[in-house]
N, C-alpha and C. Protein backbone atom coordinates (compact mmCIF):
# COMPACT_ATOMS: atom_id res chain seq x y z
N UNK A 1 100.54 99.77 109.11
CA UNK A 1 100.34 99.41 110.48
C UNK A 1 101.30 100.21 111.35
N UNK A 2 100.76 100.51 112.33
CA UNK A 2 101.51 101.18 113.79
C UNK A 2 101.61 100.58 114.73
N UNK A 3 102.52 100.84 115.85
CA UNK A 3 103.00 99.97 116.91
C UNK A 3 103.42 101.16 117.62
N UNK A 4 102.83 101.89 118.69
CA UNK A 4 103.31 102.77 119.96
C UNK A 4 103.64 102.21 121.18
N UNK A 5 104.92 102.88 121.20
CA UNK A 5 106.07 102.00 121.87
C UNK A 5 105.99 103.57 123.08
N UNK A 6 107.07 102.94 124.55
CA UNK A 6 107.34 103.90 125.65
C UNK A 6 107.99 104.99 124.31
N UNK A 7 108.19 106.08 125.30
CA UNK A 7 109.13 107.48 125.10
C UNK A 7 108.94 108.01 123.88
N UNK A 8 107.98 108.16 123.08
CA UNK A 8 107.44 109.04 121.98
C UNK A 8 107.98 107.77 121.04
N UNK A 9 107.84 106.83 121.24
CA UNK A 9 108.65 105.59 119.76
C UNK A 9 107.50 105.08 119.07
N UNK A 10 107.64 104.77 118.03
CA UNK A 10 106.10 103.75 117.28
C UNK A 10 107.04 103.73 116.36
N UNK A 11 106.95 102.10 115.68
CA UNK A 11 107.03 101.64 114.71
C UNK A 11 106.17 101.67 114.05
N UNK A 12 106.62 101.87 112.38
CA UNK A 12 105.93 101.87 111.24
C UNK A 12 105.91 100.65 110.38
N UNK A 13 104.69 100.69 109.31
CA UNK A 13 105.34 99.56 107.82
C UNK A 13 103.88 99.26 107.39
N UNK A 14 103.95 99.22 105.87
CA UNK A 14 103.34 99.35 104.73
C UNK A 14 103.48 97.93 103.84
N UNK A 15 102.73 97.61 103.29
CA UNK A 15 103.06 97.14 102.12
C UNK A 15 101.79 96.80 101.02
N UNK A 16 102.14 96.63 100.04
CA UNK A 16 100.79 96.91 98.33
C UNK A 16 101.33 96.42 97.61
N UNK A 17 100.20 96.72 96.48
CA UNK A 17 100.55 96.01 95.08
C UNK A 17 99.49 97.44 94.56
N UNK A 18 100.20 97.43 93.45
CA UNK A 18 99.31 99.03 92.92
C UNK A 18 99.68 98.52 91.37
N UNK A 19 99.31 99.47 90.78
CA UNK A 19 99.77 99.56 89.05
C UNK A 19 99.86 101.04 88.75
N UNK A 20 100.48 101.40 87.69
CA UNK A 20 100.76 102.66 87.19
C UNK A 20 100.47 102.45 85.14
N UNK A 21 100.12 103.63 85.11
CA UNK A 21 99.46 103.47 83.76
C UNK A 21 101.06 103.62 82.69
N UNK A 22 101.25 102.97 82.20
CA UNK A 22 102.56 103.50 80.76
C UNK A 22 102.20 104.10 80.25
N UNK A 23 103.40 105.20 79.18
CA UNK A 23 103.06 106.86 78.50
C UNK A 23 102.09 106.31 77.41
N UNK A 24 101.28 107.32 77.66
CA UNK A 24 100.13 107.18 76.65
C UNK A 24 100.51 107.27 75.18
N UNK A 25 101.67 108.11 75.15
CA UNK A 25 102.18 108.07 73.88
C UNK A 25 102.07 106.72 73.44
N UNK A 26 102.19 105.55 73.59
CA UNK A 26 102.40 104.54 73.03
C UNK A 26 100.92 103.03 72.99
N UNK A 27 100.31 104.30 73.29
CA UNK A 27 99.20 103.56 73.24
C UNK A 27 98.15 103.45 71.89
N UNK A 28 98.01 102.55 70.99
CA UNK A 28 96.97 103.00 69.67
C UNK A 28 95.79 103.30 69.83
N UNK A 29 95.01 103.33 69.25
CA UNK A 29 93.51 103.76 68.97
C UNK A 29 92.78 102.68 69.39
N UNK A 30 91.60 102.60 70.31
CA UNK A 30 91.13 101.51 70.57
C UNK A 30 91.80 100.45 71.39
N UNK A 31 93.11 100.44 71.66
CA UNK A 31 94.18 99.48 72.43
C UNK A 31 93.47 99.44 73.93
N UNK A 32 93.62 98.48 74.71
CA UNK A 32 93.36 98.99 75.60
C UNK A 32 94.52 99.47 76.83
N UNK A 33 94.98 100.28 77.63
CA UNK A 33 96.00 100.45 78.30
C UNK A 33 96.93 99.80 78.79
N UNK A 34 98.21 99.40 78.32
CA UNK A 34 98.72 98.53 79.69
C UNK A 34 99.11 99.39 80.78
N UNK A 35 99.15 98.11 81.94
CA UNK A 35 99.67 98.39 83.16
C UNK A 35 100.60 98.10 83.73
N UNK A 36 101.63 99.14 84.27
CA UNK A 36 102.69 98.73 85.09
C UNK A 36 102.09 97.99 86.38
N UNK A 37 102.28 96.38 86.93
CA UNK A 37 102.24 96.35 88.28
C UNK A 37 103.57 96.75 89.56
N UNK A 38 103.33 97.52 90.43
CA UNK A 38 104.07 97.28 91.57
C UNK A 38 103.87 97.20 92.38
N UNK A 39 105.00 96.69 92.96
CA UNK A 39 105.12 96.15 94.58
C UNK A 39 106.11 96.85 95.52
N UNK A 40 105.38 97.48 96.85
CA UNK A 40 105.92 98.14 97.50
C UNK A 40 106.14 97.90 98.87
N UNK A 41 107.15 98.46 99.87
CA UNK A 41 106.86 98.18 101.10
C UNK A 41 107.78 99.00 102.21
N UNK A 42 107.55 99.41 103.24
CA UNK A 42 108.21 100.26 103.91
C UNK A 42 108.44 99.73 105.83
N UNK A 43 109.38 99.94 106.31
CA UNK A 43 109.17 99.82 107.66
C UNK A 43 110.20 100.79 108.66
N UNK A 44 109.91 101.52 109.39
CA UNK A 44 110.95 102.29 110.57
C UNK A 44 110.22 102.57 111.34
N UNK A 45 110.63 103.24 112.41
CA UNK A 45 111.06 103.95 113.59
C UNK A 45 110.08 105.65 113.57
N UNK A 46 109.35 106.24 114.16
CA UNK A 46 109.38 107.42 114.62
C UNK A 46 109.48 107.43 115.51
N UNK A 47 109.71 109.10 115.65
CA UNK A 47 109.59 109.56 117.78
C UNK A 47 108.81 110.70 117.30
N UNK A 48 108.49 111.35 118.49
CA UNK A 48 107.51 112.55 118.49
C UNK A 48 107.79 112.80 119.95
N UNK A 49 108.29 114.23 120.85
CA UNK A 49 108.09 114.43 122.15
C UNK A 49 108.01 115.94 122.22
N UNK A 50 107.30 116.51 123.03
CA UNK A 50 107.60 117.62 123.43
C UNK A 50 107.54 117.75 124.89
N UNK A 51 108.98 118.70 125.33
CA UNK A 51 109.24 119.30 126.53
C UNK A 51 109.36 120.29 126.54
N UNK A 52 109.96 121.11 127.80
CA UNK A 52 110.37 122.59 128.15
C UNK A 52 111.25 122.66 128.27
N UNK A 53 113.21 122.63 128.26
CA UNK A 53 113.79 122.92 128.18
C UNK A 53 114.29 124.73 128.63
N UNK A 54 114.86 124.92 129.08
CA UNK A 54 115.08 126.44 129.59
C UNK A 54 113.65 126.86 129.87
N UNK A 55 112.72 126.65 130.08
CA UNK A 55 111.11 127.14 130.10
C UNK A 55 110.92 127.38 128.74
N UNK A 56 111.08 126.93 127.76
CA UNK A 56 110.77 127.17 126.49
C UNK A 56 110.17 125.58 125.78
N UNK A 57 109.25 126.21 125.02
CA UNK A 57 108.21 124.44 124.80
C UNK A 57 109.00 124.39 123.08
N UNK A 58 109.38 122.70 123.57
CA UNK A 58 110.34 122.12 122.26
C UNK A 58 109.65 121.02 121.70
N UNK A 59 109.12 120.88 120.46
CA UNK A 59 108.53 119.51 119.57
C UNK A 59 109.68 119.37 119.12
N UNK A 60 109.87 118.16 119.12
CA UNK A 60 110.38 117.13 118.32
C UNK A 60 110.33 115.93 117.84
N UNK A 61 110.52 116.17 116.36
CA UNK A 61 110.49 114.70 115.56
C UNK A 61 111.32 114.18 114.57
N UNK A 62 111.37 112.78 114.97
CA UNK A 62 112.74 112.50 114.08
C UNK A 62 111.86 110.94 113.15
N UNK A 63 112.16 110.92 112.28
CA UNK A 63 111.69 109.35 111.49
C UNK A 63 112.83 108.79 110.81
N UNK A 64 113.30 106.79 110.60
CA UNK A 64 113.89 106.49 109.59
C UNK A 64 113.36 105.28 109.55
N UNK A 65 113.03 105.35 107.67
CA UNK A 65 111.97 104.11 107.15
C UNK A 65 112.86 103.83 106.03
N UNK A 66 112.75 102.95 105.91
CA UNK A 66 113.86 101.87 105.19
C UNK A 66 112.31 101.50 103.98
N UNK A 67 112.45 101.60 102.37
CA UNK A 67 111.68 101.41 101.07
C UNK A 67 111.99 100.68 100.59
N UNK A 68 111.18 99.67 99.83
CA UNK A 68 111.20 98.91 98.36
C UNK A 68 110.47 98.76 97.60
N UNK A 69 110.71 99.14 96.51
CA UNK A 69 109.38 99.38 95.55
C UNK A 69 109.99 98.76 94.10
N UNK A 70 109.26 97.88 93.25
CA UNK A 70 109.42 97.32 92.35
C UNK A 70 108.36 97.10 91.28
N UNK A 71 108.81 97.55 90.19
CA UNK A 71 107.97 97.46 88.79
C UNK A 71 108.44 97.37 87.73
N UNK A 72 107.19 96.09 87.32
CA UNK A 72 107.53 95.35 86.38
C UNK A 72 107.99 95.65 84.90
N UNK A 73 107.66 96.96 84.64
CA UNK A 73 107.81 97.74 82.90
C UNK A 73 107.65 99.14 84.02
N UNK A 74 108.66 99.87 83.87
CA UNK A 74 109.15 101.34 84.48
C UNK A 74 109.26 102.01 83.52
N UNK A 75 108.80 103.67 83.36
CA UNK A 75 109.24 104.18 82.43
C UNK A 75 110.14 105.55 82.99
N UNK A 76 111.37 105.29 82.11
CA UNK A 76 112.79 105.91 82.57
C UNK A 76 112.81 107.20 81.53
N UNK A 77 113.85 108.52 81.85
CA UNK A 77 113.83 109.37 81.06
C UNK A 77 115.05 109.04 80.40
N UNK A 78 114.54 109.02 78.98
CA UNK A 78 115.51 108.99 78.00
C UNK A 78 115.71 110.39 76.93
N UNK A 79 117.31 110.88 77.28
CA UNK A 79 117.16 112.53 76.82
C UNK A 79 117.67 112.68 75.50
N UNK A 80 117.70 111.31 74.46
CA UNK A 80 117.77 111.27 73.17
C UNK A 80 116.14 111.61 72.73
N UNK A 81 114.99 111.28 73.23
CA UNK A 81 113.54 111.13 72.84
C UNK A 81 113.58 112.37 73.96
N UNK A 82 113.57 113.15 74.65
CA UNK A 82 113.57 114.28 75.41
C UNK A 82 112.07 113.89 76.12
N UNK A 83 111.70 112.70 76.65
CA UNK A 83 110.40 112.35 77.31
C UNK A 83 110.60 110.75 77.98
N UNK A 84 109.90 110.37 78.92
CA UNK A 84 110.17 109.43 79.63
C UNK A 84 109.41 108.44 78.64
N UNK A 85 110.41 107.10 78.41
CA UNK A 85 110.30 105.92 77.71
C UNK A 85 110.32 104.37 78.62
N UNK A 86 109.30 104.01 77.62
CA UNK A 86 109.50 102.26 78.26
C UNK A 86 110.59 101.66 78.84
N UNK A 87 110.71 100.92 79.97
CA UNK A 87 111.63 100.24 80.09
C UNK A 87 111.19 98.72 80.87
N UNK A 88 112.19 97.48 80.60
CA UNK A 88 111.88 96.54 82.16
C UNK A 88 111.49 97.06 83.20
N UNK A 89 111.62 96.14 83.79
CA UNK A 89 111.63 96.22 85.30
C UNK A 89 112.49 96.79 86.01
N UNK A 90 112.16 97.66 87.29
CA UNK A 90 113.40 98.40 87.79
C UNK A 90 112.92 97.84 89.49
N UNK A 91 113.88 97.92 90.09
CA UNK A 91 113.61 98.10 91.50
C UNK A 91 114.83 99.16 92.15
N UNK A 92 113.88 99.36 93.41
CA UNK A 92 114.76 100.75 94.11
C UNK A 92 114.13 100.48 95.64
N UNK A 93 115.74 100.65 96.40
CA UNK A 93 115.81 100.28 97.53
C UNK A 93 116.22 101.63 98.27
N UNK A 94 115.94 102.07 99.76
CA UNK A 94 116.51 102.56 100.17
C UNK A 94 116.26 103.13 101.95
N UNK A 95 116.62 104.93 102.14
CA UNK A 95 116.13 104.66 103.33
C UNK A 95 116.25 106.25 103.65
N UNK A 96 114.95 106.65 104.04
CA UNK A 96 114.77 108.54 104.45
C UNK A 96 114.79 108.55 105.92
N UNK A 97 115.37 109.94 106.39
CA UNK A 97 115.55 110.13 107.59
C UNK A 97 115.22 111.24 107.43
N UNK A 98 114.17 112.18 109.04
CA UNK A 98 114.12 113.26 108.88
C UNK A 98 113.87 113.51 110.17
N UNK A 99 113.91 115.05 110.51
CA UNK A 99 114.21 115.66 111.86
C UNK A 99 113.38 116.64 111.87
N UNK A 100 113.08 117.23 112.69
CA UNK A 100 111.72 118.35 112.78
C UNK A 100 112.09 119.07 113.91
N UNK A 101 112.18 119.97 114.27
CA UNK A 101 112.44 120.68 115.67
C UNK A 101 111.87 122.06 115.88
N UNK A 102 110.98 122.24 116.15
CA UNK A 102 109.84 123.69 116.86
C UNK A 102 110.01 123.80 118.01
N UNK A 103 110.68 125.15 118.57
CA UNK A 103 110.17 126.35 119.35
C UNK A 103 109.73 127.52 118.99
N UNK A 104 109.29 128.44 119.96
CA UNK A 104 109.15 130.13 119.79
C UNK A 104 110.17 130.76 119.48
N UNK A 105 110.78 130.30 118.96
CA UNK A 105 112.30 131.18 118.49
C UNK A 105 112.69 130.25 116.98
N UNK A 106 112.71 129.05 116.82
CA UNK A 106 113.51 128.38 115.49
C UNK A 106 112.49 127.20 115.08
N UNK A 107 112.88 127.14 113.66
CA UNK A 107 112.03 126.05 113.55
C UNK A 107 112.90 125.22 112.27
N UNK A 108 113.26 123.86 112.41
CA UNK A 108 114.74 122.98 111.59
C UNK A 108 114.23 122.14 111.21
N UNK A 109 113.87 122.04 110.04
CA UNK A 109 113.78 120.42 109.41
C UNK A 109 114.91 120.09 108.27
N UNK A 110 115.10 118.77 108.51
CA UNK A 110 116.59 118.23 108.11
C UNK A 110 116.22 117.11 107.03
N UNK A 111 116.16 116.58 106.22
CA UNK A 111 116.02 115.26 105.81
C UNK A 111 117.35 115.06 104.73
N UNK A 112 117.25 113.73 104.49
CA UNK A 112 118.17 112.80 103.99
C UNK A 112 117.44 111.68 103.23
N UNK A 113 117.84 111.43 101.93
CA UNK A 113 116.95 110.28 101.35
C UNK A 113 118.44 109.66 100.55
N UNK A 114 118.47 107.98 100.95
CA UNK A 114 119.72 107.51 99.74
C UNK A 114 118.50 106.24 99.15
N UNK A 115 118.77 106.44 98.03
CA UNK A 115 117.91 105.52 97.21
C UNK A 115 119.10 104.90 96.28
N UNK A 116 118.74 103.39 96.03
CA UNK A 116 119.39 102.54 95.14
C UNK A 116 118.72 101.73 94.28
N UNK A 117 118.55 102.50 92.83
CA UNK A 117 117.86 102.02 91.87
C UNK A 117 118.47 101.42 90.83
N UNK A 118 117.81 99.89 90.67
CA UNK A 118 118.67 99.03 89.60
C UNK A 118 117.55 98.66 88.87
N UNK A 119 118.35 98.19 87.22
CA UNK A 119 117.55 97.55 86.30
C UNK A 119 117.18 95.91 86.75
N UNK A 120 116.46 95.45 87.00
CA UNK A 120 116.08 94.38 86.96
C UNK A 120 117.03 93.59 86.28
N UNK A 121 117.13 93.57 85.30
CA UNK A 121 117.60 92.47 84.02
C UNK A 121 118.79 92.41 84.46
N UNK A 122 120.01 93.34 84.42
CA UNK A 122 121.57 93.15 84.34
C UNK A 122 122.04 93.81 85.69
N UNK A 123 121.13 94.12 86.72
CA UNK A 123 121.58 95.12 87.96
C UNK A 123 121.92 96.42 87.71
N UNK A 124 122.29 96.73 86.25
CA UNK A 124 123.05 98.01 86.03
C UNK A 124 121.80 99.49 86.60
N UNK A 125 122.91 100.23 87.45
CA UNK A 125 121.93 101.61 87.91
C UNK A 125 121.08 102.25 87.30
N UNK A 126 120.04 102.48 87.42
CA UNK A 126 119.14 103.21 86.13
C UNK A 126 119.73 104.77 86.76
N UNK A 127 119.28 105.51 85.37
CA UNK A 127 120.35 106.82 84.90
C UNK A 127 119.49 107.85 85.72
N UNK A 128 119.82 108.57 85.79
CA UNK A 128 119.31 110.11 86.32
C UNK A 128 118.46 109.75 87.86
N UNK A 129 118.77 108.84 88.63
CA UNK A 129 117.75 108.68 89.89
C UNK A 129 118.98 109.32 90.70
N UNK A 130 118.48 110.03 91.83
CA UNK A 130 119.48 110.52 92.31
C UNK A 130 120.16 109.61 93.58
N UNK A 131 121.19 109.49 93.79
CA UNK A 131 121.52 108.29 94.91
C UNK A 131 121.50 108.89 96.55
N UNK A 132 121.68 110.03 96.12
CA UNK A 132 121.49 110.77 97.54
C UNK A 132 120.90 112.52 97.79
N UNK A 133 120.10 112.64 98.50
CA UNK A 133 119.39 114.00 98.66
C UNK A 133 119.44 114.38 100.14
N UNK A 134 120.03 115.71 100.46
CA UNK A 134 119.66 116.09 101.66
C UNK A 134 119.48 117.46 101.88
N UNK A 135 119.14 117.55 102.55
CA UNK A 135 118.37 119.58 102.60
C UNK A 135 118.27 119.45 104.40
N UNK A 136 118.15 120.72 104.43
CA UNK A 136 118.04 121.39 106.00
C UNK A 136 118.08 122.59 105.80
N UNK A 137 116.92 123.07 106.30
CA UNK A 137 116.50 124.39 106.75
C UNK A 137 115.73 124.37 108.21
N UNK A 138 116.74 125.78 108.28
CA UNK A 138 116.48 126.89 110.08
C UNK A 138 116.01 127.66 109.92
N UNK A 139 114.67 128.33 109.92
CA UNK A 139 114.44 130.10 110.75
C UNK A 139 114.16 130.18 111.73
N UNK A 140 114.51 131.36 112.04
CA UNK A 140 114.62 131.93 113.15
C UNK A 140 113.27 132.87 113.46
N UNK A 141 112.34 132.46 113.94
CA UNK A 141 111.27 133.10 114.46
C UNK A 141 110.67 134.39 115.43
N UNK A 142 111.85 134.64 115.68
CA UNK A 142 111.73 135.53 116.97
C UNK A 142 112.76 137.04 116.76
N UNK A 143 112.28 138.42 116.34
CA UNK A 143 113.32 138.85 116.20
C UNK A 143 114.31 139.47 117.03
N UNK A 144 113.82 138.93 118.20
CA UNK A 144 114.23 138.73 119.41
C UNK A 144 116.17 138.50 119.25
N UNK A 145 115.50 137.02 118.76
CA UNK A 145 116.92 136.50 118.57
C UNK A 145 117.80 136.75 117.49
N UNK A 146 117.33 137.21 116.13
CA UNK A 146 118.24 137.65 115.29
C UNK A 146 117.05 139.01 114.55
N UNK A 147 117.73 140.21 115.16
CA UNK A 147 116.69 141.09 114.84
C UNK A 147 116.95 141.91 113.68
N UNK A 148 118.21 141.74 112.81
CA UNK A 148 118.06 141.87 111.55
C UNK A 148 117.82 140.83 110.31
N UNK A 149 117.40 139.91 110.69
CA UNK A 149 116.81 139.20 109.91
C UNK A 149 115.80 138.64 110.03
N UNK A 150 115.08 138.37 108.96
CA UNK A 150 113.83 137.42 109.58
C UNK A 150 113.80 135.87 109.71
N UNK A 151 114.74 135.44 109.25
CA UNK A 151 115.20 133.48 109.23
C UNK A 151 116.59 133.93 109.04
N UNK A 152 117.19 132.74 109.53
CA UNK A 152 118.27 132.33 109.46
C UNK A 152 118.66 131.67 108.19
N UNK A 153 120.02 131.10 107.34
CA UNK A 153 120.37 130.76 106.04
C UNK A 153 120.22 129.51 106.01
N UNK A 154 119.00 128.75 105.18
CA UNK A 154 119.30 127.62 104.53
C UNK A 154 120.27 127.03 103.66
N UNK A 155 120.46 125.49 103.82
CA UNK A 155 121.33 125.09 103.24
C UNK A 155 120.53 123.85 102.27
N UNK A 156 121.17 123.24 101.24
CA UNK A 156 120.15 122.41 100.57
C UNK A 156 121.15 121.75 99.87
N UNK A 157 121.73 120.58 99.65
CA UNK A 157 122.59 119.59 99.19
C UNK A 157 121.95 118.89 98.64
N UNK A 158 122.58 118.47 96.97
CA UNK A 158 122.10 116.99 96.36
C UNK A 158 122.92 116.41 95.54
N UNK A 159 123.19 115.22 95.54
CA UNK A 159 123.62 114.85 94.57
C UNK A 159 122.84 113.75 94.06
N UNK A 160 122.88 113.86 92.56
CA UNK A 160 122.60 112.91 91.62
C UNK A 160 123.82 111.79 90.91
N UNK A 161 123.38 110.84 91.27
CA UNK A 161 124.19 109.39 90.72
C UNK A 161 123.24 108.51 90.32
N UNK A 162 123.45 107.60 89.37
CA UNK A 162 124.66 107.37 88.63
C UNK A 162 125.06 108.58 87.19
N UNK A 163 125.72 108.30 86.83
CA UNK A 163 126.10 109.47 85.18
C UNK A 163 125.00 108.94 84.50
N UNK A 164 125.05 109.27 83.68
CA UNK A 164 124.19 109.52 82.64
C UNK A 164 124.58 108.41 81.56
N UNK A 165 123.99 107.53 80.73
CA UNK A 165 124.92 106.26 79.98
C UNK A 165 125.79 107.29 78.84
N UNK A 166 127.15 107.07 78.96
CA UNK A 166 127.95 106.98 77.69
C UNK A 166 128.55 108.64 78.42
N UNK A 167 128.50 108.97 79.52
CA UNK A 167 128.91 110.10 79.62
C UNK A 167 129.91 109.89 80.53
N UNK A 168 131.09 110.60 80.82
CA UNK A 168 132.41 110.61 81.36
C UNK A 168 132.37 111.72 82.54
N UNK A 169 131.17 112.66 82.64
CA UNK A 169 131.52 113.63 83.79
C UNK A 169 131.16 112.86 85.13
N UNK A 170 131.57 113.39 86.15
CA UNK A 170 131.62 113.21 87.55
C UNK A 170 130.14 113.43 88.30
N UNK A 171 129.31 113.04 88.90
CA UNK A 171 127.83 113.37 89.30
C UNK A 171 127.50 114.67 89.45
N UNK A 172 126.79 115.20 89.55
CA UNK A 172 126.17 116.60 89.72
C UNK A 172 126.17 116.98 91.11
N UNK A 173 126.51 117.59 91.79
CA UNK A 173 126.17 118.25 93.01
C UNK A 173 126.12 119.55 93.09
N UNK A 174 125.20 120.51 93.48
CA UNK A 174 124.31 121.60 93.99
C UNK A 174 124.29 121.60 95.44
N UNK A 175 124.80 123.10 95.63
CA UNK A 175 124.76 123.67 96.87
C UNK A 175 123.48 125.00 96.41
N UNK A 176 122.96 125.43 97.14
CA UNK A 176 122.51 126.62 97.35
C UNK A 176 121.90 127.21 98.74
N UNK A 177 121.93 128.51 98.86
CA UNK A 177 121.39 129.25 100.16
C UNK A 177 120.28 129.86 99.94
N UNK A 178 119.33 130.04 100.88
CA UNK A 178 118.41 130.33 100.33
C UNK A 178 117.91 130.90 102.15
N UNK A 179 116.05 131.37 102.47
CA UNK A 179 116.04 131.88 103.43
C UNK A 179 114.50 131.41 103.51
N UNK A 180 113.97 131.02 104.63
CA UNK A 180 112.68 130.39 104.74
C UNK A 180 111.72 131.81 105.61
N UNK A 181 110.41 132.04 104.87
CA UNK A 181 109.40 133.02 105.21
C UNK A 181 108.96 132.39 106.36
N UNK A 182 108.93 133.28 107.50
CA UNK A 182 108.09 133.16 108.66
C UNK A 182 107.21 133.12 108.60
């Protein structure tokens, strides 16, 4: 459902019940499939506006939607079996934000996702989900404005939390640069 509000605003929000099929690996001959059920649901905020600024035409969009999604038998990667395995129930909470910005000269999208995924049973974090992701990339469109290049330098941040069970290193984080095609 939507809700358009004054000044480019509308509220958002979702909610279901779906199922997801478990690894077939574990299914016999003739069995018939089980099913994961879940339950999902979402609600935030967009904007959307465009103006002129210096005489130059500017879109912009920004969103933040707050998730919950829960299922009953999840299947988690386990890197002793090097393939994703049965598990309880997991649920995962959280909340994405993202930014969008177009003119004739640049074009920026930004996002941010923190997700908080627990085991059902004991709360403990399920392994390898990442707790936080964010990326942003700029080019530069015009070679007007930067005329030895064709985009400007992306940037792209992530980290993954929690560790891994039974492991002692510190989370993973990745930087890299990179350059977006006009």
């Amino acid at each position: 459902a939507a809700l358009s509000l004054p000044y480019g605003l509308s509220l958002t929000g979702s909610a279901g019940i779906g199922a997801q099929s478990l690894d077939a690996t574990q299914i016999s001959e003739n069995e018939n499939a089980p099913f994961a059920t879940l339950l999902a649901g979402e609600a935030g905020v967009l904007y959307h506006d465009q103006f002129a600024p210096f005489d130059m035409p500017l879109d912009l969009e920004a969103r933040a939607v707050s998730f919950y999604t829960h299922v009953d038998r999840d299947l988690i990667f386990d890197p002793n079996q090097g393939r994703l395995a049965a598990s309880n129930g997991t649920t995962r909470r959280g909340v994405v934000g993202e930014f969008h910005a177009l003119s004739p000269w640049f074009n920026e999208l930004a996002s941010f996702t923190w997700a908080h995924a627990t085991f059902d049973a004991d709360g403990t974090l399920v392994p390898y989900v990442p707790s936080v992701v964010a990326r942003s990339v700029v080019c530069c469109l015009s070679d007007s404005i930067a005329p030895s290049r064709s985009c400007c330098p992306a940037t792209r941040s992530t980290t993954s939390s929690p560790r891994a069970p039974g492991s002692s290193k510190s989370p993973r984080r990745r930087r890299s640069s990179g350059c977006c095609a006009t």
